[in-house]
C-alpha atoms as a PDB file:
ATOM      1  CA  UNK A   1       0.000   0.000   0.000  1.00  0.00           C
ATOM      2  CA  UNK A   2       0.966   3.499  -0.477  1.00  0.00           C
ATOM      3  CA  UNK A   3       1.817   5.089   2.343  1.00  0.00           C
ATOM      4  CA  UNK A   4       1.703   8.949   0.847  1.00  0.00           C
ATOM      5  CA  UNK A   5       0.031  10.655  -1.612  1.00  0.00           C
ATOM      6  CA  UNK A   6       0.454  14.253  -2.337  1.00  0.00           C
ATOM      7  CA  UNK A   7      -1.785  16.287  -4.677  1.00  0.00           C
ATOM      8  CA  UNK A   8      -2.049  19.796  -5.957  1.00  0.00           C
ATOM      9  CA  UNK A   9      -4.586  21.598  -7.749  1.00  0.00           C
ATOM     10  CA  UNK A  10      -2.675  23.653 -10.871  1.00  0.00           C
ATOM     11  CA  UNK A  11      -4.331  26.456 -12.531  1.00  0.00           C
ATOM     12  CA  UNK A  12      -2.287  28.020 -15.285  1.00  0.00           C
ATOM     13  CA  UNK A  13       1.055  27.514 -13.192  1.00  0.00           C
ATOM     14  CA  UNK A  14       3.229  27.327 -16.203  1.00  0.00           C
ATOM     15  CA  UNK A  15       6.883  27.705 -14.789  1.00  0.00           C
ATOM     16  CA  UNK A  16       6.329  26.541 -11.569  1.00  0.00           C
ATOM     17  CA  UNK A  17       5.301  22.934 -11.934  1.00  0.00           C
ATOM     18  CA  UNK A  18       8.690  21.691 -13.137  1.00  0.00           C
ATOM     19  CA  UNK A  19      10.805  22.560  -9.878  1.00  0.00           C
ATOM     20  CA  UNK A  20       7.625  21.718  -7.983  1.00  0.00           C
ATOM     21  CA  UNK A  21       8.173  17.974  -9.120  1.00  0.00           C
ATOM     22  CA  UNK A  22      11.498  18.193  -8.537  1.00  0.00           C
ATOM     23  CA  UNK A  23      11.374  19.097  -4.830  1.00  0.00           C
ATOM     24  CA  UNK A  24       8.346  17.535  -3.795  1.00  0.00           C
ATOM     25  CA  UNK A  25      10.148  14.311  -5.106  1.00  0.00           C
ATOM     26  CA  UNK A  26      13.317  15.110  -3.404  1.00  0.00           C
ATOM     27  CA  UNK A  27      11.693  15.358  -0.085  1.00  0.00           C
ATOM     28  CA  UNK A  28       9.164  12.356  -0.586  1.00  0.00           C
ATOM     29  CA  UNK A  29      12.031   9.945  -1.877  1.00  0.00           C
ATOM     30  CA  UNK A  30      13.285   9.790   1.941  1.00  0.00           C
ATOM     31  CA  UNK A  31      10.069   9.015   3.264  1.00  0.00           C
ATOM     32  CA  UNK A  32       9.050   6.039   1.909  1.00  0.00           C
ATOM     33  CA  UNK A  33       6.568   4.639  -0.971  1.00  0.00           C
ATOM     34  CA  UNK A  34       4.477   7.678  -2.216  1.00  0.00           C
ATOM     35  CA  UNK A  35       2.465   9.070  -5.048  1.00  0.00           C
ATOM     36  CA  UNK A  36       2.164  12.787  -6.792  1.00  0.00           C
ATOM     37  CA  UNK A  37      -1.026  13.830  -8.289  1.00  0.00           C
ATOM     38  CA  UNK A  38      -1.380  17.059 -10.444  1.00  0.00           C
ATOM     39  CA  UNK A  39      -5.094  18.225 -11.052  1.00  0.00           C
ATOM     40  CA  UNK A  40      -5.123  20.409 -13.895  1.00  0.00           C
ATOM     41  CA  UNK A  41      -8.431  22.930 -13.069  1.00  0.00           C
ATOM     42  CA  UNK A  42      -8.721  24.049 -16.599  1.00  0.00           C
ATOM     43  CA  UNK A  43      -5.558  25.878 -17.297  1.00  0.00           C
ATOM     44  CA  UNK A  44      -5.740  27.700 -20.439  1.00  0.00           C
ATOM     45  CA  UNK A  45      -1.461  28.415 -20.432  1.00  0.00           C
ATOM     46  CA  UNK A  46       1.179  25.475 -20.852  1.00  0.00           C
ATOM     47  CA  UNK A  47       0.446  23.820 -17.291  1.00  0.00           C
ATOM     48  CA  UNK A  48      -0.763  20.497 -18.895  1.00  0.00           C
ATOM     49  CA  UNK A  49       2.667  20.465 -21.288  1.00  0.00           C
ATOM     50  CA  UNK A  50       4.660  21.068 -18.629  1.00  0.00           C
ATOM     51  CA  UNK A  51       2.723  18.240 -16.241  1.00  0.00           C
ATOM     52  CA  UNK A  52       2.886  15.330 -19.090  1.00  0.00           C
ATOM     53  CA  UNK A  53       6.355  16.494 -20.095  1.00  0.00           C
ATOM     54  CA  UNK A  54       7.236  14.591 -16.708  1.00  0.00           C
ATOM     55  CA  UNK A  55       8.194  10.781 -17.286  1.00  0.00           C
ATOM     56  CA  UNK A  56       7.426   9.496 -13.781  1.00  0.00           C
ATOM     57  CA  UNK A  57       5.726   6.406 -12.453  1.00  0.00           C
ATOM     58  CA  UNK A  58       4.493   8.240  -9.415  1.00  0.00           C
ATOM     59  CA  UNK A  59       3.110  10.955 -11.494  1.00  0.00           C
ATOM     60  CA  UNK A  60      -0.860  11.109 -11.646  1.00  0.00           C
ATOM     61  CA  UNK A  61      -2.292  13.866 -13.979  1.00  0.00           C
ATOM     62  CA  UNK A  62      -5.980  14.475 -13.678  1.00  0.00           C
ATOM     63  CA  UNK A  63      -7.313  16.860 -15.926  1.00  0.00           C
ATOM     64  CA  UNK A  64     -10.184  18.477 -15.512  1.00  0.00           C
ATOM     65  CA  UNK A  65     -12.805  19.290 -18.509  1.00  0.00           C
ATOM     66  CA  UNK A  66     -12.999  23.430 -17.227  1.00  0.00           C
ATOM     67  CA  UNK A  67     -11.639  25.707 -14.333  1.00  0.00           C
ATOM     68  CA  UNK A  68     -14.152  24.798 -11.317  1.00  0.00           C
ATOM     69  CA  UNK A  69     -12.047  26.362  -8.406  1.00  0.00           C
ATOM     70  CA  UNK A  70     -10.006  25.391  -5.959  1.00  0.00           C
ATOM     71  CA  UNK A  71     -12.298  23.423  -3.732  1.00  0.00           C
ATOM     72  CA  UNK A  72     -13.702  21.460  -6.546  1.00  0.00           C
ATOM     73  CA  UNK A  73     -10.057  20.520  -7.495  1.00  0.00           C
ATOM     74  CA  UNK A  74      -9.040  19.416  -4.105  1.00  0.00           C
ATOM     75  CA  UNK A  75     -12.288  17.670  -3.835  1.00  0.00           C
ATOM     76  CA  UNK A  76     -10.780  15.619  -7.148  1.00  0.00           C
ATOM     77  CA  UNK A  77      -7.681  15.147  -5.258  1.00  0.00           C
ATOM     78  CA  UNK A  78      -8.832  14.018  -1.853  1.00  0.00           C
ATOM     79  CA  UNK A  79     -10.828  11.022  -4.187  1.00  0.00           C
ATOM     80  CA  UNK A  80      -8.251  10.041  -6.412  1.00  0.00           C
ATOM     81  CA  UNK A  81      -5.348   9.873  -3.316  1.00  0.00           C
ATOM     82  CA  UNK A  82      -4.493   5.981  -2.715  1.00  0.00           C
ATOM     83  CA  UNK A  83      -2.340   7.058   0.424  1.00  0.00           C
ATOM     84  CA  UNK A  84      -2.692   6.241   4.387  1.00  0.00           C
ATOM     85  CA  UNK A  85      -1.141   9.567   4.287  1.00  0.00           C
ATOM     86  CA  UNK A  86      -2.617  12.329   2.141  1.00  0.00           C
ATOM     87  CA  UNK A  87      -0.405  15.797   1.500  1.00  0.00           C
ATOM     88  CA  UNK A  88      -1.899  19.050   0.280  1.00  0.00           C
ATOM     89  CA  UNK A  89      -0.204  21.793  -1.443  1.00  0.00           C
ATOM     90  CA  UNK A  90      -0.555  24.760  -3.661  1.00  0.00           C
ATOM     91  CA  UNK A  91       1.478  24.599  -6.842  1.00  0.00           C
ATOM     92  CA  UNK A  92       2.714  28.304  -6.910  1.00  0.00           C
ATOM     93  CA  UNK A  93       5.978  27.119  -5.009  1.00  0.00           C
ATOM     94  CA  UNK A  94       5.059  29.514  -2.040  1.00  0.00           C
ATOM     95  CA  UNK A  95       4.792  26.089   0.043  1.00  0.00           C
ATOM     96  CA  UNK A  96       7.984  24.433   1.101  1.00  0.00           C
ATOM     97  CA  UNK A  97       7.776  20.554   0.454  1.00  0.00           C
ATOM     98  CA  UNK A  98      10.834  20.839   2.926  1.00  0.00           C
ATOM     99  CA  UNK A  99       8.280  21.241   5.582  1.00  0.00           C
ATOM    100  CA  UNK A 100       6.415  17.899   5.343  1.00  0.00           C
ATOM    101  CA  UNK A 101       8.761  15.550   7.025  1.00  0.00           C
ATOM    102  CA  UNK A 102       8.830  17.812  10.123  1.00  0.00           C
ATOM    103  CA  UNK A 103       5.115  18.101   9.807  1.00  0.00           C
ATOM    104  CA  UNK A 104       5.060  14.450   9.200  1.00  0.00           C
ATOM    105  CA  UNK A 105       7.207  14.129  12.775  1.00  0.00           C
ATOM    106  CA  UNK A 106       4.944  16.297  14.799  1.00  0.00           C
ATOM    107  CA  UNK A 107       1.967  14.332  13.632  1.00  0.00           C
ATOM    108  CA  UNK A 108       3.074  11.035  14.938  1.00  0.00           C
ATOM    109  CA  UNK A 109       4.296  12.623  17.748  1.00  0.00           C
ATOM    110  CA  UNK A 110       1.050  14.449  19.019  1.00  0.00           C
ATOM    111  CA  UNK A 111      -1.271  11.628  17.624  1.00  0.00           C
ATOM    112  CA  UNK A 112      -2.595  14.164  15.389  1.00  0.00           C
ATOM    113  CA  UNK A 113      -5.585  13.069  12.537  1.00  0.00           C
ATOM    114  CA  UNK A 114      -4.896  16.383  10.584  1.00  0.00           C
ATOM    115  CA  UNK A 115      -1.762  19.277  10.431  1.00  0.00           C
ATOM    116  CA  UNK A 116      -2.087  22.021   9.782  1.00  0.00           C
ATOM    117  CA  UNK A 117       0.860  24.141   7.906  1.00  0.00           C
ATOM    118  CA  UNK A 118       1.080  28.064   9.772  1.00  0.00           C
ATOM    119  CA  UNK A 119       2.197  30.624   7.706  1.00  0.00           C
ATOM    120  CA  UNK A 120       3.753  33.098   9.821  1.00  0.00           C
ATOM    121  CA  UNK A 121       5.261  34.855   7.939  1.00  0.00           C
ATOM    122  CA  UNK A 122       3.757  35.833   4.729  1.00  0.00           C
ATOM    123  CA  UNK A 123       5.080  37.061   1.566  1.00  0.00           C
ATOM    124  CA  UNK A 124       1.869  38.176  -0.022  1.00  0.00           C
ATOM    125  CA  UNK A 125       0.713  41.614  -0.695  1.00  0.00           C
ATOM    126  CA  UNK A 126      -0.989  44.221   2.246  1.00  0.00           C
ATOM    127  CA  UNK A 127      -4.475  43.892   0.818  1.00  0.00           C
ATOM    128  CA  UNK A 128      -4.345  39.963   0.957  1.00  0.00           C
ATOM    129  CA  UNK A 129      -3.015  40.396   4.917  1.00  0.00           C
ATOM    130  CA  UNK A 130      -5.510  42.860   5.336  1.00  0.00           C
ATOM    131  CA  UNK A 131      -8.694  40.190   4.366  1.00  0.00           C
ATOM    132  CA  UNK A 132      -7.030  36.945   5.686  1.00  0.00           C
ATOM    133  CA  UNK A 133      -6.776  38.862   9.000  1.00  0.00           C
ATOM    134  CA  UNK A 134     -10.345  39.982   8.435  1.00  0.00           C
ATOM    135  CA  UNK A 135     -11.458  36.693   7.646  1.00  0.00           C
ATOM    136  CA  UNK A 136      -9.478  35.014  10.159  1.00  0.00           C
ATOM    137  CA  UNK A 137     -11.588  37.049  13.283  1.00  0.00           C
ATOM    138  CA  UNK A 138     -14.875  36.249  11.673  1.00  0.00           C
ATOM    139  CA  UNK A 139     -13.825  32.914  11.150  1.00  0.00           C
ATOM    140  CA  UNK A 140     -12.432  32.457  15.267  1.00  0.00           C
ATOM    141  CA  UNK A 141     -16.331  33.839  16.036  1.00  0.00           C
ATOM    142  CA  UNK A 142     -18.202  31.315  13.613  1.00  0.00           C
ATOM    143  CA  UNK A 143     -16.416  28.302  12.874  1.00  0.00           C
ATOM    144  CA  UNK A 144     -14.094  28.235  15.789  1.00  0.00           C
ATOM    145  CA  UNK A 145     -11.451  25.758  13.694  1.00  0.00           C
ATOM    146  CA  UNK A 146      -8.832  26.658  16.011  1.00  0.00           C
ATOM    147  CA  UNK A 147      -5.957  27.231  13.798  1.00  0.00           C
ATOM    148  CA  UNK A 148      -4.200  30.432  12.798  1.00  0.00           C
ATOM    149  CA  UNK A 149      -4.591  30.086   9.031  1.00  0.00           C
ATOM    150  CA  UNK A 150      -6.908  28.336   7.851  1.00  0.00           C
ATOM    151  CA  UNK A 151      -5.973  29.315   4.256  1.00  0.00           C
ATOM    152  CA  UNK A 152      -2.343  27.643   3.807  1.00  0.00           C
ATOM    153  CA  UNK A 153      -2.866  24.366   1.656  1.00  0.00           C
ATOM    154  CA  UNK A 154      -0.159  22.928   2.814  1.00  0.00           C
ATOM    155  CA  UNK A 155      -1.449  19.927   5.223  1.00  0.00           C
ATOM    156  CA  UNK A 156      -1.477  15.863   6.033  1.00  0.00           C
ATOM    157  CA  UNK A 157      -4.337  13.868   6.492  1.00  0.00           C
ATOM    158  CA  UNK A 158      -4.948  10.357   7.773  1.00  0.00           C
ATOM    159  CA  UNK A 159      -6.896   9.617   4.809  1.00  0.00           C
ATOM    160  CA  UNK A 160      -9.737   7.993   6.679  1.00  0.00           C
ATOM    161  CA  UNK A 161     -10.981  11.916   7.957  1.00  0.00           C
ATOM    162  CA  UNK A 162     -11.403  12.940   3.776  1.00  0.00           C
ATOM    163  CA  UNK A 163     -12.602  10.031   2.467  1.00  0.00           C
ATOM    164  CA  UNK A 164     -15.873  11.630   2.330  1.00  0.00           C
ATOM    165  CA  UNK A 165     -15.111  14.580   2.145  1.00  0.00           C
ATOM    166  CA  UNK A 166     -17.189  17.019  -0.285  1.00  0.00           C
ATOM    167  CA  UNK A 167     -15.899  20.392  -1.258  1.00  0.00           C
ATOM    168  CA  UNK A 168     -17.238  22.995  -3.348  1.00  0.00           C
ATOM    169  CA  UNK A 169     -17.868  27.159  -3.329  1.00  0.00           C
ATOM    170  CA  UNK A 170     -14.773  28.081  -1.598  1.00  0.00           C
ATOM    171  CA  UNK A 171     -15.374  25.464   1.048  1.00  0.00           C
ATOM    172  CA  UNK A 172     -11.939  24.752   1.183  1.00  0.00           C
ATOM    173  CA  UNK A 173     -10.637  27.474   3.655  1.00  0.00           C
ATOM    174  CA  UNK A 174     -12.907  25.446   5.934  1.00  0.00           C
ATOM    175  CA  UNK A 175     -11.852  22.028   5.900  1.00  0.00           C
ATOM    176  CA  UNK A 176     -10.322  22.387   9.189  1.00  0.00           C
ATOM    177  CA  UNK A 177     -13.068  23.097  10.458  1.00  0.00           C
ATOM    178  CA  UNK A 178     -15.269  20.395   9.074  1.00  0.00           C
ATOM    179  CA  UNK A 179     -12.790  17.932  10.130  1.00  0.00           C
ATOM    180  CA  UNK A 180     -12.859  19.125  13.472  1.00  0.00           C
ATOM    181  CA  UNK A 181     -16.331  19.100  13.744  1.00  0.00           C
ATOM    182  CA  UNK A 182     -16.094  15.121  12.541  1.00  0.00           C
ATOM    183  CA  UNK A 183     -14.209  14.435  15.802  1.00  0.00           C
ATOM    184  CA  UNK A 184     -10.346  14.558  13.849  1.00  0.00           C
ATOM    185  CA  UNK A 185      -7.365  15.706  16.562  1.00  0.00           C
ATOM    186  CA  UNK A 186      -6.317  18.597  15.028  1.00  0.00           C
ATOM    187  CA  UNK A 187      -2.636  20.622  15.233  1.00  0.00           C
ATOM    188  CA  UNK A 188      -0.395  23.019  13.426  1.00  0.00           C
ATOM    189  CA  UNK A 189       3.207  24.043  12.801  1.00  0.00           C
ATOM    190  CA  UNK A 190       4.816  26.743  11.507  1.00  0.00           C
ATOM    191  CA  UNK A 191       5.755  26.229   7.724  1.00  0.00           C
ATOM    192  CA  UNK A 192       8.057  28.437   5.565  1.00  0.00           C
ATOM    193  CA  UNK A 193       6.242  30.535   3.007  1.00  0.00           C
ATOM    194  CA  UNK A 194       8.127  31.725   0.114  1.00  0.00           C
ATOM    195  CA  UNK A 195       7.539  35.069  -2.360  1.00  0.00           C
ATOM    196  CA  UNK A 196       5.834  33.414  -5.702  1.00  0.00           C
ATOM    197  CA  UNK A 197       8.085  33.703  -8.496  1.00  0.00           C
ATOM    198  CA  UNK A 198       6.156  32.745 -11.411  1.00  0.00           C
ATOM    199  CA  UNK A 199       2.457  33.867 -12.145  1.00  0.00           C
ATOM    200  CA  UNK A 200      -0.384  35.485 -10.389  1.00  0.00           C
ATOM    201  CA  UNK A 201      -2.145  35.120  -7.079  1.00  0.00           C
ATOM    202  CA  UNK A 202      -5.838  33.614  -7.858  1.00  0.00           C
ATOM    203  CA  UNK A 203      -7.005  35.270  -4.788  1.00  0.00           C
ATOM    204  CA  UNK A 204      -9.571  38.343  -5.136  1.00  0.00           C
ATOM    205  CA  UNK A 205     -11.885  40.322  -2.833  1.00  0.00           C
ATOM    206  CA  UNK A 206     -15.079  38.279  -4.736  1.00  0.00           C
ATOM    207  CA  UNK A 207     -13.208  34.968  -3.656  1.00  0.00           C
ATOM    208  CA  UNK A 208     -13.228  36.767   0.195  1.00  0.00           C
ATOM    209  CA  UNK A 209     -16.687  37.468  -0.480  1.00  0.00           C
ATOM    210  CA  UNK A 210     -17.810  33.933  -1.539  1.00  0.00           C
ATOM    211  CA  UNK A 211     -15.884  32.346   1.671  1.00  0.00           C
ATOM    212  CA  UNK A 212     -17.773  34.553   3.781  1.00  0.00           C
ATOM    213  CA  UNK A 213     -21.222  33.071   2.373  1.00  0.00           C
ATOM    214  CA  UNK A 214     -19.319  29.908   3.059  1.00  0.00           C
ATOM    215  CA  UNK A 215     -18.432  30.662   6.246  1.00  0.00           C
ATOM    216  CA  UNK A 216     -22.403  31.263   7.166  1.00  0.00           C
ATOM    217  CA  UNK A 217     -23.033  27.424   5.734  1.00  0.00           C
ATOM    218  CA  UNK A 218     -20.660  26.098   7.874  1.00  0.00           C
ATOM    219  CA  UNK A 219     -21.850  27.882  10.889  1.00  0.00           C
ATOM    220  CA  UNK A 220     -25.704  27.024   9.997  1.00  0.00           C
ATOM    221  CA  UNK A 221     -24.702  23.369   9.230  1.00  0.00           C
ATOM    222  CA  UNK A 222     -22.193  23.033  12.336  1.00  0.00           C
ATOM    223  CA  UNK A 223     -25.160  24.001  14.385  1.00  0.00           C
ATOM    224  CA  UNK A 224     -28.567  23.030  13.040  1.00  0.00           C
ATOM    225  CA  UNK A 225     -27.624  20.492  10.761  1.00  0.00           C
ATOM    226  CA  UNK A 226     -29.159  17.637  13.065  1.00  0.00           C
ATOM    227  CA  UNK A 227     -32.425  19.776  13.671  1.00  0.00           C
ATOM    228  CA  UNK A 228     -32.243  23.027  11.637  1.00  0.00           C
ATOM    229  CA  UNK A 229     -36.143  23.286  13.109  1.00  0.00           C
ATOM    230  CA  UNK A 230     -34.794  24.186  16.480  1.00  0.00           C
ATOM    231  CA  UNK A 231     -33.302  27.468  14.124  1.00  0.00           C
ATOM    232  CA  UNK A 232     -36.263  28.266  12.364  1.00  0.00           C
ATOM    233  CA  UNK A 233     -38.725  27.047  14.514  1.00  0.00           C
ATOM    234  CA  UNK A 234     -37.512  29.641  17.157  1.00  0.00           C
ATOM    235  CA  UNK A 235     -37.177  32.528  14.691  1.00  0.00           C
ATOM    236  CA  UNK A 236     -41.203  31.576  14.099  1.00  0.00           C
ATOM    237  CA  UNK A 237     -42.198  31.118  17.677  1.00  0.00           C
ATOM    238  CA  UNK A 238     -40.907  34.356  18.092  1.00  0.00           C
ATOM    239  CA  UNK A 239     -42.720  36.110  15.166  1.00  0.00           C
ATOM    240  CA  UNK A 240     -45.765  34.295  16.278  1.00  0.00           C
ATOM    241  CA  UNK A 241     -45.366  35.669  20.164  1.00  0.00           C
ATOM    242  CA  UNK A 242     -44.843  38.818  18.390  1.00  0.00           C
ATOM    243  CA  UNK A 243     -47.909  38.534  15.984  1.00  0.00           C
ATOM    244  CA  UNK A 244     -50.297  37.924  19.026  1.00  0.00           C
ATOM    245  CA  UNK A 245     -49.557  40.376  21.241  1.00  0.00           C
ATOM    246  CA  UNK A 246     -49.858  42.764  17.939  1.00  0.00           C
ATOM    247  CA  UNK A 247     -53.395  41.059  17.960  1.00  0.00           C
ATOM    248  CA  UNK A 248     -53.929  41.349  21.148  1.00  0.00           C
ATOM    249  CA  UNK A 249     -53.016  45.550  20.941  1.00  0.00           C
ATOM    250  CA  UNK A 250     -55.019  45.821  17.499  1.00  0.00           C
ATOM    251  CA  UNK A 251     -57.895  44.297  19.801  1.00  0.00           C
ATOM    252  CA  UNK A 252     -57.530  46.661  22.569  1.00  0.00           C
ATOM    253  CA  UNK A 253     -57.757  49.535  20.185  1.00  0.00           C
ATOM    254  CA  UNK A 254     -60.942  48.499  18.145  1.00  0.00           C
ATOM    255  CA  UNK A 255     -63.005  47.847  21.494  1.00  0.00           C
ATOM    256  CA  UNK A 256     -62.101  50.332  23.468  1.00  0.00           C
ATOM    257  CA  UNK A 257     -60.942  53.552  21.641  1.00  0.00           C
ATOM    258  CA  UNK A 258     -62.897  52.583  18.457  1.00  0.00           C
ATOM    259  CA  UNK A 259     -59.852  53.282  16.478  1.00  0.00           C
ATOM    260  CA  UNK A 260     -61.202  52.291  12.968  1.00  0.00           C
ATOM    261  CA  UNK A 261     -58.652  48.617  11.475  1.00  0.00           C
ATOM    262  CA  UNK A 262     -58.200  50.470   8.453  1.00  0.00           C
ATOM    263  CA  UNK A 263     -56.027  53.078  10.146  1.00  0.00           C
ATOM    264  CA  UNK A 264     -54.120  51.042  12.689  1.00  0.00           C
ATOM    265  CA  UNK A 265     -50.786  49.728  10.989  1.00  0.00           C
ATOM    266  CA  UNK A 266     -51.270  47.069  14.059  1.00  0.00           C
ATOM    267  CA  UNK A 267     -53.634  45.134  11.939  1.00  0.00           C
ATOM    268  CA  UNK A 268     -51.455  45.008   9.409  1.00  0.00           C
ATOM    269  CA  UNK A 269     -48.195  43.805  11.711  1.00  0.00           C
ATOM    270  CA  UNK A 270     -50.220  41.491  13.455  1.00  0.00           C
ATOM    271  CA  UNK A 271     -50.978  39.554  10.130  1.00  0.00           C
ATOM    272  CA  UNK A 272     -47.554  39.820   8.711  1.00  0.00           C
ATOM    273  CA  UNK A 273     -45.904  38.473  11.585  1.00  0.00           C
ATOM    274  CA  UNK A 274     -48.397  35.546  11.880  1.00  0.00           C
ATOM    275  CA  UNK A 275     -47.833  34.371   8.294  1.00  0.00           C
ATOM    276  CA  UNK A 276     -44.538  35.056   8.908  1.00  0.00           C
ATOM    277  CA  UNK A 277     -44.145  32.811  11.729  1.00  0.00           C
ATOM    278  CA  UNK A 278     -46.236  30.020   9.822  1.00  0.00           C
ATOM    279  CA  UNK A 279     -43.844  30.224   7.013  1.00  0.00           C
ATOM    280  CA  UNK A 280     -40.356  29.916   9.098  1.00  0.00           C
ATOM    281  CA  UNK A 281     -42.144  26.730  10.710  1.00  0.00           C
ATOM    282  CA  UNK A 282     -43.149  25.344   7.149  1.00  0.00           C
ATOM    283  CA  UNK A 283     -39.747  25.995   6.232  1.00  0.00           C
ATOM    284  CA  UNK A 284     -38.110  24.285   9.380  1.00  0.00           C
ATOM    285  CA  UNK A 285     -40.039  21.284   8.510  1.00  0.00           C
ATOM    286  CA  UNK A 286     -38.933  21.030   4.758  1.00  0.00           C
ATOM    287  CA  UNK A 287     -35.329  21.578   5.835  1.00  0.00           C
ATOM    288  CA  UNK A 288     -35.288  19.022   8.284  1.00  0.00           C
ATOM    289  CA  UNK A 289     -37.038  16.544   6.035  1.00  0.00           C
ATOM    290  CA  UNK A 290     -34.594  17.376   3.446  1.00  0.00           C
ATOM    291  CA  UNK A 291     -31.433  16.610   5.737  1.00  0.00           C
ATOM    292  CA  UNK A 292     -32.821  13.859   6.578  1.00  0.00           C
ATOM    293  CA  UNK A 293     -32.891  12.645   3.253  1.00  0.00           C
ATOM    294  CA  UNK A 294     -29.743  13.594   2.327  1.00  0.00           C
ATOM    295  CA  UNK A 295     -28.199  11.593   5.688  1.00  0.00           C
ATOM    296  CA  UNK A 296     -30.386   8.683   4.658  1.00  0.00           C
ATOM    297  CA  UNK A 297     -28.590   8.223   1.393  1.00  0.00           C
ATOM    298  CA  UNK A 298     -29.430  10.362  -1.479  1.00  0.00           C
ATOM    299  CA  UNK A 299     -27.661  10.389  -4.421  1.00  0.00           C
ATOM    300  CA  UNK A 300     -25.437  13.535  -5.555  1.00  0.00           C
ATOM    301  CA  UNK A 301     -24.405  14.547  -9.181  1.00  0.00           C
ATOM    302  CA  UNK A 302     -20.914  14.987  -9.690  1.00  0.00           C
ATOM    303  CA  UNK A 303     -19.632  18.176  -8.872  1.00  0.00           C
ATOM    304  CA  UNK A 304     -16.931  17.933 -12.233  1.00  0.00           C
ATOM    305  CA  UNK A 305     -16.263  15.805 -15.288  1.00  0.00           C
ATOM    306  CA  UNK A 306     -12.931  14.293 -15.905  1.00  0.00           C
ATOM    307  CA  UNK A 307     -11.652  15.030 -19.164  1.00  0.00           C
ATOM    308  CA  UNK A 308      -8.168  12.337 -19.078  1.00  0.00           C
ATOM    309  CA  UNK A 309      -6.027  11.009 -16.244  1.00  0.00           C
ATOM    310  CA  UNK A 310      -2.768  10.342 -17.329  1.00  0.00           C
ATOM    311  CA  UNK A 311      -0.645   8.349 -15.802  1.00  0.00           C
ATOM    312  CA  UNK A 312       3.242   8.935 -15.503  1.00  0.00           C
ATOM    313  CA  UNK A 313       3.311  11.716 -18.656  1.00  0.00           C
ATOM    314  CA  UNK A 314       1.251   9.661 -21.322  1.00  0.00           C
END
């Protein structure tokens, strides 16, 4: 059996992938039997030339049919990975593959099920500081992974934890967090992170904006996902409490200061919260029926079409 496998999701990386190879195999050579997957995202430069260019039995190349994002891609890798060990990592060189056996150490020391790489020191630009740091405090409030950066790639798995994974959206900045909430012992280390060289950052402020939404899902689903009627169920309860006593007022008016329903707005509260309620209970109900469905088994469309896997250049 394989003991590691280490994957990367490449989107037009042309220039880096080459010395990528090169020092991820360097470093994995000493560790024992291992594997290298590349998952081309739909890179419209010479990425896939430079991936098959590599003659290498470890080598896997999956390439995907279009550009789905990041979290699609490492969902690809996370299900083709063969390993007891799985490795994350971008391919923009800014992760040191030097850092994985001393990752790999602290891991069996601690008894860890995940680790986490810590980029302490970043070489990225102010603005990208600026929103992980932003992201990082909403992030300590709602998901409570307990890690300082959630955004570096670079990690190792016990495979079991991803097997069943599903990523998509920009749900991978939260896959810490989802393991954790599975039960996995999570830890981190401090990693190197070096300036990128070749190519362009594939972060944006819409990207921030999208893990945000994100970040909401995993809160909601962290918390309600068992009974997401206790949620919406108390947001109607509420409404309805609300709705009564509107009644009750609107009531009070019409019998004993003959204040005409057309001109109290309380009549009109009083039914709008009442519906209102109604409809946050319906909706409970749907939702919970729903998850239930989906924890009993339901089937789920593929989140991305395989174009070729290629295996050792050809």
């Amino acid at each position: 059996m394989i003991k590691f496998s280490v994957f990367a999701p490449i989107y037009n990386e042309q220039g880096n992938i080459l010395k990528l190879y090169s020092e991820i195999s360097s470093v994995m050579d000493t560790m024992g039997s291992w594997e290298l997957i590349f998952i081309n995202d739909g890179s419209c430069d010479d990425s896939l030339k430079e991936m098959l260019s590599i003659n290498s039995s470890s080598l896997r190349v999956i390439d995907l049919k279009k550009n789905y994002g990041q979290s699609v891609a490492m969902d690809a890798g996370f299900r083709a990975c063969k390993g007891e060990y799985v490795i994350s990592m971008d391919a923009d060189l800014q992760n040191d593959p030097k850092d994985i056996p001393k990752m790999f150490k602290k891991m069996q020391e601690d008894k860890l099920d995940v680790i986490a790489g810590w980029r302490k020191k970043r070489c990225d630009p102010l603005w990208m500081l600026v929103i992980t740091k932003s992201a990082r405090f909403l992030r300590g409030i709602l998901a409570k992974d307990g890690v300082h950066d959630s955004g570096c790639t670079l990690r190792i798995y016990k495979r079991e934890f991803i097997e069943d994974l599903e990523l998509w959206g920009e749900m991978h900045r939260y896959i810490i967090a989802l393991l954790k909430w599975r039960g996995a012992k999570i830890g981190e280390m401090v990693v190197n992170h070096r300036p990128r060289i070749h190519g362009h950052t594939k972060y944006n402020w819409k990207k921030s904006l999208k893990g945000f939404v994100d970040l909401i899902y995993i809160w909601f689903w962290k918390k309600f996902s068992q009974r997401p009627l206790h949620l919406f169920g108390g947001v109607g309860f509420f409404l309805g409490i609300m709705g009564f006593l509107s009644s009750f007022w609107t009531f009070k008016l019409k019998i004993f200061n003959n204040v005409s329903l057309s001109d109290s707005v309380w009549f009109i509260m009083s039914g709008f919260l009442i519906i209102t309620a109604l409809l946050f209970f319906m909706f409970g109900i749907m939702l919970d029926i729903m998850i239930r469905t989906y924890y009993n088994g339901s089937l789920v469309e593929s989140r991305y079409k395989i174009r070729k896997e290629y295996v050792g250049g050809k």
